[in-house]
C-alpha atoms as a PDB file:
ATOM      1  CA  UNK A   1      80.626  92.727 114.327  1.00  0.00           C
ATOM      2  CA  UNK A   2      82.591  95.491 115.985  1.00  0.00           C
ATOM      3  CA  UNK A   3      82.310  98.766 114.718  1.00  0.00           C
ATOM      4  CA  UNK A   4      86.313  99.325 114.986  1.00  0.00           C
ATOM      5  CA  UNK A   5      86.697  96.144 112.584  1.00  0.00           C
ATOM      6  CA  UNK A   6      90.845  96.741 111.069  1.00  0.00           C
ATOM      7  CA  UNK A   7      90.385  95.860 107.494  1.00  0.00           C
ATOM      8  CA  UNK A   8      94.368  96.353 107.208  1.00  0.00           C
ATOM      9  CA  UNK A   9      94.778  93.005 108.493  1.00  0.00           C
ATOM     10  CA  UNK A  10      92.813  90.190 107.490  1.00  0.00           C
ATOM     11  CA  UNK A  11      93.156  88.686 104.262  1.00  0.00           C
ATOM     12  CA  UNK A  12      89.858  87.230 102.015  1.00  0.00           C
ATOM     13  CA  UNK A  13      88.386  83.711 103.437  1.00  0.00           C
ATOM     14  CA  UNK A  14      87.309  81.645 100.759  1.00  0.00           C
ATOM     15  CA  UNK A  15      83.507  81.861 100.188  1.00  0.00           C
ATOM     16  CA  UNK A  16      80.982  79.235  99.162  1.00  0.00           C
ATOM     17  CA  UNK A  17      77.265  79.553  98.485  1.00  0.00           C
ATOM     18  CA  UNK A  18      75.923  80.106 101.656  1.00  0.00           C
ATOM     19  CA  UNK A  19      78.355  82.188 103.422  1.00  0.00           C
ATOM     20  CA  UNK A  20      77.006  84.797 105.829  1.00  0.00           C
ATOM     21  CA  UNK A  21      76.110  88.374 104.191  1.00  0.00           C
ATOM     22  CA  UNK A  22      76.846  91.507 106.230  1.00  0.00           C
ATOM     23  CA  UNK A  23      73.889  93.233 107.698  1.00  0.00           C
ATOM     24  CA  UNK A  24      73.231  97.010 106.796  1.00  0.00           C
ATOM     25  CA  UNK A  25      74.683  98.340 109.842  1.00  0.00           C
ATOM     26  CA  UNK A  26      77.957  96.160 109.356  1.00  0.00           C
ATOM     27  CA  UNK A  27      77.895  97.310 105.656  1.00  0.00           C
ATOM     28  CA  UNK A  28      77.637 100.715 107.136  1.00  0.00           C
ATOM     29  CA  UNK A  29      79.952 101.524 109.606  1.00  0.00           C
ATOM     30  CA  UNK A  30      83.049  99.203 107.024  1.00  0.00           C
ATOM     31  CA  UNK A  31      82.016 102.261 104.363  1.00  0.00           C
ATOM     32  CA  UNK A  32      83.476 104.763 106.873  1.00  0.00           C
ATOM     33  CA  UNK A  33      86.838 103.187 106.789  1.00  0.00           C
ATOM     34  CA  UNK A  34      86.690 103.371 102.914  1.00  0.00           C
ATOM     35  CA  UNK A  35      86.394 106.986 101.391  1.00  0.00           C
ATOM     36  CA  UNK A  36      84.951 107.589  98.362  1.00  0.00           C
ATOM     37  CA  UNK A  37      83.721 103.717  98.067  1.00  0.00           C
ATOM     38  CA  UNK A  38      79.359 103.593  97.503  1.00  0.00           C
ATOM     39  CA  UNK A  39      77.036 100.985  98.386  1.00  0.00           C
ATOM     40  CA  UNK A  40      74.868 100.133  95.115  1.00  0.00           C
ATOM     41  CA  UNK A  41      72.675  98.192  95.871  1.00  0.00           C
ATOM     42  CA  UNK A  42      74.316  94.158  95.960  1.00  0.00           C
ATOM     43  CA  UNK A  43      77.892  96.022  95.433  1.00  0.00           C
ATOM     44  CA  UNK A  44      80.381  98.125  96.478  1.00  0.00           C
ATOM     45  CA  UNK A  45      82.145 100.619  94.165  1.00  0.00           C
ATOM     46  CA  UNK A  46      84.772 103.166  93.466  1.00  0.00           C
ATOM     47  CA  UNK A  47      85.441 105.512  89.983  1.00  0.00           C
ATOM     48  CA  UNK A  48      89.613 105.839  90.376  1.00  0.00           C
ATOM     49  CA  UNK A  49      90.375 109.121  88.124  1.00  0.00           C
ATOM     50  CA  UNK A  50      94.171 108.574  86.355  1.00  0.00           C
ATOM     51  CA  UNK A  51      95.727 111.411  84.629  1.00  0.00           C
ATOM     52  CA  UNK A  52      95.822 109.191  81.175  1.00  0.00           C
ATOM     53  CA  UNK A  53      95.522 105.723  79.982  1.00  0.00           C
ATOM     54  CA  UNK A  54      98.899 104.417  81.063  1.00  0.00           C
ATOM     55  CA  UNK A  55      98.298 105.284  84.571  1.00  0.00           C
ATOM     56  CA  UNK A  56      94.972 104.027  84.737  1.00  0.00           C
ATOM     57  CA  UNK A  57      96.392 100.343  83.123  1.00  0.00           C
ATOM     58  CA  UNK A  58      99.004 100.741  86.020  1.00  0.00           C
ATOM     59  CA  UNK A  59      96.292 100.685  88.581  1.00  0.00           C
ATOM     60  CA  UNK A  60      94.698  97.953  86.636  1.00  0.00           C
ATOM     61  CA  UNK A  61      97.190  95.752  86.936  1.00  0.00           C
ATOM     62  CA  UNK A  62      98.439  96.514  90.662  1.00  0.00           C
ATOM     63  CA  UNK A  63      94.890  95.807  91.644  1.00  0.00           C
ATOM     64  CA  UNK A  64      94.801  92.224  89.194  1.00  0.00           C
ATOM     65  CA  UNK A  65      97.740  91.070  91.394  1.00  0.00           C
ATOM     66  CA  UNK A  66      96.035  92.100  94.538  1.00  0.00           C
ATOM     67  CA  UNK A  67      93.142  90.033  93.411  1.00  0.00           C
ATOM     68  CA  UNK A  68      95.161  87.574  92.181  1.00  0.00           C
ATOM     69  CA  UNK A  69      96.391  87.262  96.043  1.00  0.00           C
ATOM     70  CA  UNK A  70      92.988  87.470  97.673  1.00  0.00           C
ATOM     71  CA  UNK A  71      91.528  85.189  95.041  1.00  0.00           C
ATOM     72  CA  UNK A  72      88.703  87.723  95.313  1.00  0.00           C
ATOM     73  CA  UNK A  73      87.647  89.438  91.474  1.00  0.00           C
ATOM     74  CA  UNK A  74      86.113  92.690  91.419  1.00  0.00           C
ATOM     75  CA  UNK A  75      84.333  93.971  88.055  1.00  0.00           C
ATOM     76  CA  UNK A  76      86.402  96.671  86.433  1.00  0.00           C
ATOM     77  CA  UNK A  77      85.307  98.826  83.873  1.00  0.00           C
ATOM     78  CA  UNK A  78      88.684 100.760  82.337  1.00  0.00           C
ATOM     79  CA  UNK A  79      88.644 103.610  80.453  1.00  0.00           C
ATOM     80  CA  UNK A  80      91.483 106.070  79.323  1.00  0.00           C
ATOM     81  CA  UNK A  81      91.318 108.054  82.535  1.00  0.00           C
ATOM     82  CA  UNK A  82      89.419 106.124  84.763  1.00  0.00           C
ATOM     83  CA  UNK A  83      88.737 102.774  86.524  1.00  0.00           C
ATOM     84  CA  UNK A  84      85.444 101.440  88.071  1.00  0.00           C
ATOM     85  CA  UNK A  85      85.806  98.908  90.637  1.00  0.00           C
ATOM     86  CA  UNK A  86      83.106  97.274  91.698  1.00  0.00           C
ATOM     87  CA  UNK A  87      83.199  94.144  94.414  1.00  0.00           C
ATOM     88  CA  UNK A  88      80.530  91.485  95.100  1.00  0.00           C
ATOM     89  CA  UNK A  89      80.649  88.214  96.647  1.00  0.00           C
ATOM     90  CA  UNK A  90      78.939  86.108  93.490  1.00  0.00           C
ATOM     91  CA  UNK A  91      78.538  82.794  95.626  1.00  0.00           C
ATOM     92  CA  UNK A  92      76.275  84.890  97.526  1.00  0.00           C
ATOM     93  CA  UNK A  93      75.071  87.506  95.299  1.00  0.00           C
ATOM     94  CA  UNK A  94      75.981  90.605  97.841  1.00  0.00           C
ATOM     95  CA  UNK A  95      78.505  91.822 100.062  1.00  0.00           C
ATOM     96  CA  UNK A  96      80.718  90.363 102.228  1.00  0.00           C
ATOM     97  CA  UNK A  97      83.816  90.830 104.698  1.00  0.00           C
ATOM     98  CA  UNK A  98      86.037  89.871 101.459  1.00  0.00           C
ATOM     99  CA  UNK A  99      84.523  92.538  99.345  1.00  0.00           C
ATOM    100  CA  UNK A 100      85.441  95.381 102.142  1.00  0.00           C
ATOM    101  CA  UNK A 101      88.982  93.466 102.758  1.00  0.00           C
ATOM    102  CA  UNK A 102      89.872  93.574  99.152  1.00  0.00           C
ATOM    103  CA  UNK A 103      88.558  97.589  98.612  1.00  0.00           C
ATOM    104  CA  UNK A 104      90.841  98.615 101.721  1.00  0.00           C
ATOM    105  CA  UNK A 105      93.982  96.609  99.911  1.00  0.00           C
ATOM    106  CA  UNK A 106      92.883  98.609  96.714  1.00  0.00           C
ATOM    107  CA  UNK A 107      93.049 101.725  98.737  1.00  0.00           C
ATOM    108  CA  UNK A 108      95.890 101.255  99.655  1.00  0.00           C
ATOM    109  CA  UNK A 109      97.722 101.583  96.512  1.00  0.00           C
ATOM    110  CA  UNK A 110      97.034 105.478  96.611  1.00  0.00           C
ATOM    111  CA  UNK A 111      98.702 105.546 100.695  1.00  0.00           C
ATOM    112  CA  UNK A 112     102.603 105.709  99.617  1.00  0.00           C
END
């Protein structure tokens, strides 16, 4: 995989048990396009800080409708002022192109 991968434009391929998981170095050199996003181990995860609880729901449900579009789920654990997002690829039980597609389009609610 090319190290200048654009995660702006592709959109999430469906996945069955099976599909291919990236390799370190992929996993890698995709975190430098998303800041603030960590590797734990199988997953891939962000803490979004919101000035209160309506904000954070806001996020909540800008990201359920981006999911909704990618057919791609991350975990989310909401609190008042914060959200955890955490992405996996369950049909393979680690990460995937999809999970790094669908953190960029997450991201990208905070660019305008």
């Amino acid at each position: 995989m090319s190290d200048c991968l654009d995660l702006t434009q592709p959109d999430c391929q469906s996945c069955k048990a099976g599909a291919s998981l990236l390799a370190q170095s992929e996993i890698d050199s995709l975190l430098k396009q998303l800041p603030g996003w960590l590797q734990i181990g199988n997953t891939l995860t962000k803490t979004y800080p919101f000035k209160n609880y309506y904000q954070t729901l806001a996020f909540v449900n800008a990201s359920a409708w981006i999911s909704h579009r990618q057919d791609h789920h991350p975990d989310l654990n909401v609190g008042y002022n914060q959200c955890v997002v955490t992405y996996t690829t369950h049909a393979v039980n680690g990460l995937t192109l999809n999970d790094f597609i669908c953190a960029y389009k997450v991201e990208s609610l905070f660019l305008f």
